[in-house]
Protein backbone atom coordinates (compact mmCIF):
# COMPACT_ATOMS: atom_id res chain seq x y z
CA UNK A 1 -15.44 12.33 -52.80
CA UNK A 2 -14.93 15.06 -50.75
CA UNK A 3 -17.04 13.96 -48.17
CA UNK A 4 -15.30 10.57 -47.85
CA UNK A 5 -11.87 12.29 -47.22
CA UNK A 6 -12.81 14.93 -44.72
CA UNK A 7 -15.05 12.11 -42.57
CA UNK A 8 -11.38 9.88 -42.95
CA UNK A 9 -9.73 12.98 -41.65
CA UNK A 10 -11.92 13.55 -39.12
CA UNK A 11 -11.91 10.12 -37.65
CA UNK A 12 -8.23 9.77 -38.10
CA UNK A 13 -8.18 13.25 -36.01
CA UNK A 14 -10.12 11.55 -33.25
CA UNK A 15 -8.41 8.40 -33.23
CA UNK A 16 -5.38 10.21 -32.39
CA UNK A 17 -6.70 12.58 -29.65
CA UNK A 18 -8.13 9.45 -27.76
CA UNK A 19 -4.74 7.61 -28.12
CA UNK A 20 -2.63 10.69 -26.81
CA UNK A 21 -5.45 11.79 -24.37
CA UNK A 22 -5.30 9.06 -22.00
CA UNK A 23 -5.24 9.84 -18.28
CA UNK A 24 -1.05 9.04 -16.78
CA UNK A 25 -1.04 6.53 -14.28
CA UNK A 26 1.86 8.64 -12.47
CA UNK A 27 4.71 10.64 -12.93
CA UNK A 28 6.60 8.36 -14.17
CA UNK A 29 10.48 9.49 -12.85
CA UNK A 30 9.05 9.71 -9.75
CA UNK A 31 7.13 6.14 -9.15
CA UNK A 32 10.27 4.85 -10.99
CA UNK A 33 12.91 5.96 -8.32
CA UNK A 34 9.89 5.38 -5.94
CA UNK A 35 9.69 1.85 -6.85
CA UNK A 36 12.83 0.45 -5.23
CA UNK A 37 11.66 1.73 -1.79
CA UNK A 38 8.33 -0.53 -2.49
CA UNK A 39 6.34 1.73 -4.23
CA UNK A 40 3.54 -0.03 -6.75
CA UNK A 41 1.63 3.07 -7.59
CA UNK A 42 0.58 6.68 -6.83
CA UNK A 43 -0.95 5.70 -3.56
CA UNK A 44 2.58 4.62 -1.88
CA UNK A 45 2.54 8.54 -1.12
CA UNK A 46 -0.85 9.66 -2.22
CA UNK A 47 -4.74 9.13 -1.04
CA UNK A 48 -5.77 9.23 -4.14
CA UNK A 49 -4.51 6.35 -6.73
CA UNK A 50 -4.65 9.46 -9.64
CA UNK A 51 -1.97 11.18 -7.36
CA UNK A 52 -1.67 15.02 -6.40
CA UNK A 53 -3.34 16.31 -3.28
CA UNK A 54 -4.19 15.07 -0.10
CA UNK A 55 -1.07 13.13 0.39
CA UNK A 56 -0.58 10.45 3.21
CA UNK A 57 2.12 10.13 6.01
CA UNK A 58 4.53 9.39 3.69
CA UNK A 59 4.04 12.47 1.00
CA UNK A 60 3.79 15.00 4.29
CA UNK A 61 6.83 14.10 5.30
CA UNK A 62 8.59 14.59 1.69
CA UNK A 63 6.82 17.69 1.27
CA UNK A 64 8.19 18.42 4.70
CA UNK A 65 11.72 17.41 3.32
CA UNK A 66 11.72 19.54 0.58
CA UNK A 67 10.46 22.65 2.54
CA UNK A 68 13.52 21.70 5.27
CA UNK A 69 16.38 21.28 2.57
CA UNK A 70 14.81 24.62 0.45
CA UNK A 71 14.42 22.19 -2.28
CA UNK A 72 12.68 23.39 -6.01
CA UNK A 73 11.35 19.80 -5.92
CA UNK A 74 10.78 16.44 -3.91
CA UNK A 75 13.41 13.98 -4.62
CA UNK A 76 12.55 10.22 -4.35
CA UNK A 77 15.71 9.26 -3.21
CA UNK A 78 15.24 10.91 0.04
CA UNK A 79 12.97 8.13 0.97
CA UNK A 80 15.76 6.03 2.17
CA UNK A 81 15.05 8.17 5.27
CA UNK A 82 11.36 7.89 6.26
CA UNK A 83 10.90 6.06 8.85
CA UNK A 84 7.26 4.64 9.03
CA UNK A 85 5.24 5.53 12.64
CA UNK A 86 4.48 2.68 14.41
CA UNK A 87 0.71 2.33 15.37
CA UNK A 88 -0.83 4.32 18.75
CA UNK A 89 -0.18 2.25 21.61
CA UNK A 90 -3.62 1.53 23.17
CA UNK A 91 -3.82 3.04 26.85
């Protein structure tokens, strides 16, 4: 009998830590406020689709933002003034 409740415990122990383990798909205030500038996941200003470092043209120049206004933290919003670079012109 006291087998059968510590193996329930157990599996009710790892049910849980596989439910609440999961991996985020993003931080979700910021892909929220991101979202009304077009933004459908990490990647809008991230390589990678997890997020965090490298970022692309888009997450330099927020990082760059929040170094110019001596900001704690990027701010979302402030993508109401990126303006995307036009391609190279070919010579």
């Amino acid at each position: 009998m006291r087998r059968i409740k510590i193996l329930l415990s157990v599996s009710l122990l790892a049910g849980v830590i596989a439910a609440v383990a999961t991996q985020s798909v993003a931080y979700p205030p910021f892909l929220a406020q991101a979202k009304k500038f077009g933004a459908k996941d990490c990647r809008f200003c991230h390589v990678n689709p997890e997020g965090g470092a490298p970022f692309n043209d888009r997450g330099n120049w927020l990082v760059a933002e929040k170094e110019r206004r001596h900001a704690d933290a990027v701010d979302p919003a402030w993508l109401a003034g990126y303006k995307v670079k036009s391609a190279k012109k070919k010579k």
